[in-house]
PDB file of N, CA and C in Angstrom:
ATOM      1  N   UNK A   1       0.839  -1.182   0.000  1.00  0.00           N
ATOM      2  CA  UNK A   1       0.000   0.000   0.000  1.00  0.00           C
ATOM      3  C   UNK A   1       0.878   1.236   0.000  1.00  0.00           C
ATOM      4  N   UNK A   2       0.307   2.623  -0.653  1.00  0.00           N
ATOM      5  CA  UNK A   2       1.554   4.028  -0.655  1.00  0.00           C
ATOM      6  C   UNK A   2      -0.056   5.022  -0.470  1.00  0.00           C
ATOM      7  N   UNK A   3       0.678   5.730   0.401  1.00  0.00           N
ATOM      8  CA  UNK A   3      -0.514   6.601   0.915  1.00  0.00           C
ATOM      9  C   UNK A   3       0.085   7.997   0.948  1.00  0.00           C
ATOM     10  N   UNK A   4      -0.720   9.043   0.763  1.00  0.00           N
ATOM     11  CA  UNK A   4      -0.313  10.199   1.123  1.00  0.00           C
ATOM     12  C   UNK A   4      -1.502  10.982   2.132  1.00  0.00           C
ATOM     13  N   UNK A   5      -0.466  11.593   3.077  1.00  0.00           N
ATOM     14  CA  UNK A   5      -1.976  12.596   4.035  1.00  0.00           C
ATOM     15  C   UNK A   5      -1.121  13.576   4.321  1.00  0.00           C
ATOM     16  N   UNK A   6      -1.973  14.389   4.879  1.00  0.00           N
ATOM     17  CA  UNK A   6      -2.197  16.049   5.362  1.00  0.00           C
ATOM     18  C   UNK A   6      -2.977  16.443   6.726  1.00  0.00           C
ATOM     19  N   UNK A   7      -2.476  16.881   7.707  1.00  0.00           N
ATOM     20  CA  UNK A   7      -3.393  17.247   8.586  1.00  0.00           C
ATOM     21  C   UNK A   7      -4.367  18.549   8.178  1.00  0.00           C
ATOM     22  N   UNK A   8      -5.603  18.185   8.451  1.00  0.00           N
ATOM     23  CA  UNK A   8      -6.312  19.686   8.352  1.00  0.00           C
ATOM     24  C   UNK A   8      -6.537  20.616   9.575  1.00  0.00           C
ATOM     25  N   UNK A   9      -6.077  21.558   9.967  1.00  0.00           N
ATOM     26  CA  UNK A   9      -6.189  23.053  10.754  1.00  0.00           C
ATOM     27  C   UNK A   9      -7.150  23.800  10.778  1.00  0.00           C
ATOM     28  N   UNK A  10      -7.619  23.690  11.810  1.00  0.00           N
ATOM     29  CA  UNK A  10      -8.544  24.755  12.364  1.00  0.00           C
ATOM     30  C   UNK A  10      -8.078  26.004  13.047  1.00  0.00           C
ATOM     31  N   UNK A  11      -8.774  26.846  13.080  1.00  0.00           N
ATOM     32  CA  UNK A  11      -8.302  28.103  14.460  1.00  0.00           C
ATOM     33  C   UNK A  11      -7.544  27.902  15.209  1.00  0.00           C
ATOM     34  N   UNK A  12      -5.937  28.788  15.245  1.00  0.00           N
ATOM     35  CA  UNK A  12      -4.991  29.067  15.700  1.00  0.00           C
ATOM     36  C   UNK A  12      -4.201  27.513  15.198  1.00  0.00           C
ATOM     37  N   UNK A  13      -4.251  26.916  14.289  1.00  0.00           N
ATOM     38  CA  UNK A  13      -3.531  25.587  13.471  1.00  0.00           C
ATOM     39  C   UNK A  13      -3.820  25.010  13.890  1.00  0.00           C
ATOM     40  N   UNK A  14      -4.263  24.293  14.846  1.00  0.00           N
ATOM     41  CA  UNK A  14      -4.371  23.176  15.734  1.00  0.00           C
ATOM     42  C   UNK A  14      -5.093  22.259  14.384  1.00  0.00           C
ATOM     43  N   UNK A  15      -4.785  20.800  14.683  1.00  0.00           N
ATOM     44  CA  UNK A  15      -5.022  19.951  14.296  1.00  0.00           C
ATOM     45  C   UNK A  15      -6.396  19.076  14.127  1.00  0.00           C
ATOM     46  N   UNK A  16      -7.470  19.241  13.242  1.00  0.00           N
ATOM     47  CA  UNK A  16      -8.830  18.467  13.888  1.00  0.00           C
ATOM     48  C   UNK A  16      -9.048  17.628  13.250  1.00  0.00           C
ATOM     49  N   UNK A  17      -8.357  17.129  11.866  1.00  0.00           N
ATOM     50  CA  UNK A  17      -8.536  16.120  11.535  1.00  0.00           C
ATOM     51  C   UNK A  17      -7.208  15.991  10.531  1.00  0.00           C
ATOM     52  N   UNK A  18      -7.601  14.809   9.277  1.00  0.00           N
ATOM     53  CA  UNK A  18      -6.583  14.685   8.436  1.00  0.00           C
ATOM     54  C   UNK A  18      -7.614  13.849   6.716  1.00  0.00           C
ATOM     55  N   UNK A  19      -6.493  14.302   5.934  1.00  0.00           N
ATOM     56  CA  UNK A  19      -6.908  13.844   4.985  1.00  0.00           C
ATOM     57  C   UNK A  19      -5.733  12.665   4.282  1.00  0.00           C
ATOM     58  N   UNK A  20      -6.486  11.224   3.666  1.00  0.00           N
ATOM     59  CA  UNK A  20      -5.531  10.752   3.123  1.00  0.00           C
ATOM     60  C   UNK A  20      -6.202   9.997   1.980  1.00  0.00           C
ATOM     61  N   UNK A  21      -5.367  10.029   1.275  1.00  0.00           N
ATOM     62  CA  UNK A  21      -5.429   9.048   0.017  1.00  0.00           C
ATOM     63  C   UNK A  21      -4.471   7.915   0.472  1.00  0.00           C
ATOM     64  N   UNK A  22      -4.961   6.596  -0.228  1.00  0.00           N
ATOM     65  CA  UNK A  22      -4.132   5.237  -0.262  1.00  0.00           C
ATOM     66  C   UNK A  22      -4.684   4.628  -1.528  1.00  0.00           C
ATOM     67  N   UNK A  23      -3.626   3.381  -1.901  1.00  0.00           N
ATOM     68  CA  UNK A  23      -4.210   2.566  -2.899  1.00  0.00           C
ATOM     69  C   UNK A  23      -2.592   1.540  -3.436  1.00  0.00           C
ATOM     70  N   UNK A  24      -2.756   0.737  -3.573  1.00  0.00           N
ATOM     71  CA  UNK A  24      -1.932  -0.199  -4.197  1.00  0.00           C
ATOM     72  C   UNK A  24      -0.911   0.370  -4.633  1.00  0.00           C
ATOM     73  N   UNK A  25       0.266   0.115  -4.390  1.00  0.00           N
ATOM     74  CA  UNK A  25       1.099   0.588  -4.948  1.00  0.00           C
ATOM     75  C   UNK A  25       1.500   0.650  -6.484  1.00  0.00           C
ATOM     76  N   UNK A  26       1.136  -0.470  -7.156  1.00  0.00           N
ATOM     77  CA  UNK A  26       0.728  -0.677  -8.405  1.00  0.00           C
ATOM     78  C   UNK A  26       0.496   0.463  -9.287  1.00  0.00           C
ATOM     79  N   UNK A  27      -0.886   0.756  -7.876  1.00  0.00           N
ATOM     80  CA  UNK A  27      -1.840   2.376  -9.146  1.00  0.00           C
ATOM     81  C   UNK A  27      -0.861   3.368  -8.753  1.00  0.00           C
ATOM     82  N   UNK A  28      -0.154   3.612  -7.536  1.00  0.00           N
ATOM     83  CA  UNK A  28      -0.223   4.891  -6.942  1.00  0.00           C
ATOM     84  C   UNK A  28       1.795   5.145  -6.833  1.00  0.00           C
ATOM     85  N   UNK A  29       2.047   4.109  -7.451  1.00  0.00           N
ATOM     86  CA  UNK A  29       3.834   3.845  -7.245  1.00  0.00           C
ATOM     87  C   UNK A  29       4.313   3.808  -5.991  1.00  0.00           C
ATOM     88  N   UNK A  30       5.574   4.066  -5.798  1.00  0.00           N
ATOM     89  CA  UNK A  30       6.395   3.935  -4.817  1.00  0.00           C
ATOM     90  C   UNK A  30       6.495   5.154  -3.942  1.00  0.00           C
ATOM     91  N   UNK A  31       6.147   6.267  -4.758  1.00  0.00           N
ATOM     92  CA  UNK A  31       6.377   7.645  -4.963  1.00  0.00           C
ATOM     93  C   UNK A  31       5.311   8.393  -5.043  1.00  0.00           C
ATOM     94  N   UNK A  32       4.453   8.323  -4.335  1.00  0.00           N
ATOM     95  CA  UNK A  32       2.823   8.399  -3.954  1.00  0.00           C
ATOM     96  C   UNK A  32       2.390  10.463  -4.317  1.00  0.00           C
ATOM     97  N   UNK A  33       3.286  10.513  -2.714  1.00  0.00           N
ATOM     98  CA  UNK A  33       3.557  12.384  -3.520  1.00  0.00           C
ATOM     99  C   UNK A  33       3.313  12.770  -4.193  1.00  0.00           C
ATOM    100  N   UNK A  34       4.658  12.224  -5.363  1.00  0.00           N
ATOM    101  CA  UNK A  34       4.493  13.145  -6.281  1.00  0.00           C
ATOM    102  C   UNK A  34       3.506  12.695  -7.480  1.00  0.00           C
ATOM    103  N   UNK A  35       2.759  12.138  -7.136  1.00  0.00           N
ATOM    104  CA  UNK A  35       1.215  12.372  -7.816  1.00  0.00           C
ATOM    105  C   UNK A  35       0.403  12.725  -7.263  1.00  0.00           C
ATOM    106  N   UNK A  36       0.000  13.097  -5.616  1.00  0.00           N
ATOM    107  CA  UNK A  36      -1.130  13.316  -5.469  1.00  0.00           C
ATOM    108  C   UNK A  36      -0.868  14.396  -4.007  1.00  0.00           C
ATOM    109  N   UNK A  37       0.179  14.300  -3.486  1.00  0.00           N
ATOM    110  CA  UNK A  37       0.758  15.366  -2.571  1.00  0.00           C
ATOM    111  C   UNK A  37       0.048  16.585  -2.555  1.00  0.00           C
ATOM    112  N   UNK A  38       0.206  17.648  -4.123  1.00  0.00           N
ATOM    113  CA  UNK A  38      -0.573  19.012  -3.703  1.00  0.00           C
ATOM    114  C   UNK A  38      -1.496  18.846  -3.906  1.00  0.00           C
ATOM    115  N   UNK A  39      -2.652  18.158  -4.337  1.00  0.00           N
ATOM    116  CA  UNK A  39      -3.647  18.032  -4.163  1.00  0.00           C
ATOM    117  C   UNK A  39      -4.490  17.773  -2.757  1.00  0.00           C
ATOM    118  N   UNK A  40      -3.549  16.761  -2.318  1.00  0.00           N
ATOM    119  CA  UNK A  40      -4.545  16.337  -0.771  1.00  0.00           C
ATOM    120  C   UNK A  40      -4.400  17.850   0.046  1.00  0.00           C
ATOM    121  N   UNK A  41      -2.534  17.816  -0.169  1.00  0.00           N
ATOM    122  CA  UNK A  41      -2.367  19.435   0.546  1.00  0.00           C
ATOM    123  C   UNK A  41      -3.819  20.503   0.293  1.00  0.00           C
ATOM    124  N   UNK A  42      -4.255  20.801  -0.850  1.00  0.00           N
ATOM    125  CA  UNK A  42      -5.249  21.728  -1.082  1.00  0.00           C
ATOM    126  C   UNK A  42      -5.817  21.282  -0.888  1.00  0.00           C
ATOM    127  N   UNK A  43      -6.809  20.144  -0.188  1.00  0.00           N
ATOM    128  CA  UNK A  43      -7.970  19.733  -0.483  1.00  0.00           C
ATOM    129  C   UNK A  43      -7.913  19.910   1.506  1.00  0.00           C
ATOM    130  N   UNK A  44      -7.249  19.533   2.215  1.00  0.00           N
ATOM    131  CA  UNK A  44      -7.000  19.747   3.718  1.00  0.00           C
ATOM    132  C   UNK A  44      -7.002  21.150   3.805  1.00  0.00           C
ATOM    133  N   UNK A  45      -6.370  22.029   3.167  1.00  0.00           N
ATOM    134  CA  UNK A  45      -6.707  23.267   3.167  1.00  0.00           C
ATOM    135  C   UNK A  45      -7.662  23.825   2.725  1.00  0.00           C
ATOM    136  N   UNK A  46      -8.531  23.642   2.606  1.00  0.00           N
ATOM    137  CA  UNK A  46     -10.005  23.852   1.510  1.00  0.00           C
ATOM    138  C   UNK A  46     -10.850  23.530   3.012  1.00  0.00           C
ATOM    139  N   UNK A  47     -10.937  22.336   3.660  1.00  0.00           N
ATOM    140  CA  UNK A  47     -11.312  21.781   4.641  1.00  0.00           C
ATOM    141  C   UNK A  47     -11.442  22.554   5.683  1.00  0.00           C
ATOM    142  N   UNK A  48      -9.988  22.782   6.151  1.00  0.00           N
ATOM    143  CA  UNK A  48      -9.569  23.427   7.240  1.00  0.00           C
ATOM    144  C   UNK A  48     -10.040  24.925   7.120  1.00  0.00           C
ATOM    145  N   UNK A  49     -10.568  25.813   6.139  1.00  0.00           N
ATOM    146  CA  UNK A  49     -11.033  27.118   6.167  1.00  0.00           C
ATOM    147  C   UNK A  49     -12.512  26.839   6.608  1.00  0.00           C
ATOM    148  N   UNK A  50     -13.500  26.008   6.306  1.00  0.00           N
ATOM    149  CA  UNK A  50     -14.667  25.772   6.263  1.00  0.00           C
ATOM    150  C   UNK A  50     -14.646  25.350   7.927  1.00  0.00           C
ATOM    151  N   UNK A  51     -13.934  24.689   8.399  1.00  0.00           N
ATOM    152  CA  UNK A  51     -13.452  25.058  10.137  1.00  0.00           C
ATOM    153  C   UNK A  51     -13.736  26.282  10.637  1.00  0.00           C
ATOM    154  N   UNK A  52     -12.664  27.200   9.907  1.00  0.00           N
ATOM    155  CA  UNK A  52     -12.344  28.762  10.338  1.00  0.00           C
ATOM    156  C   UNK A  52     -14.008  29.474  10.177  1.00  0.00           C
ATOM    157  N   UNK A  53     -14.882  28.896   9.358  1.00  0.00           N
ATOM    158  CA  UNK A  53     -15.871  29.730   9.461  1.00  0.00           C
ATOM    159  C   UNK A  53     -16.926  29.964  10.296  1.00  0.00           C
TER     160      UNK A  53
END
C-alpha cells in the first residue's frame, strides 16, 4: 500500500482532523507524492477554512 496525508487546521492551526489518500502501490507507485501530494495538501486546506468559518 503508498498513501499520502495532510493534517487539516482549524483556528490558531491546531489539528482536527486529516486527509488521506491510499491505494496499491501498483496504481499509486512507490512515490505516492508526487502524484497526489498538492492536491490532498489543497484539499485539507479547503477543509480546514470551512473550520475557520
Amino acid at each position: 500500500m503508498a498513501w499520502v496525508a495532510a493534517p487539516v487546521r482549524g483556528p490558531g492551526k491546531r489539528v482536527l482532523a486529516a486527509v488521506a489518500v491510499s491505494g496499491p502501490v501498483t496504481r499509486m507507485s512507490r512515490s505516492p507524492g508526487r502524484l497526489c501530494a498538492r492536491k490532498v495538501i489543497d484539499a485539507a486546506i479547503l477543509i480546514g477554512d470551512e473550520f475557520a468559518r
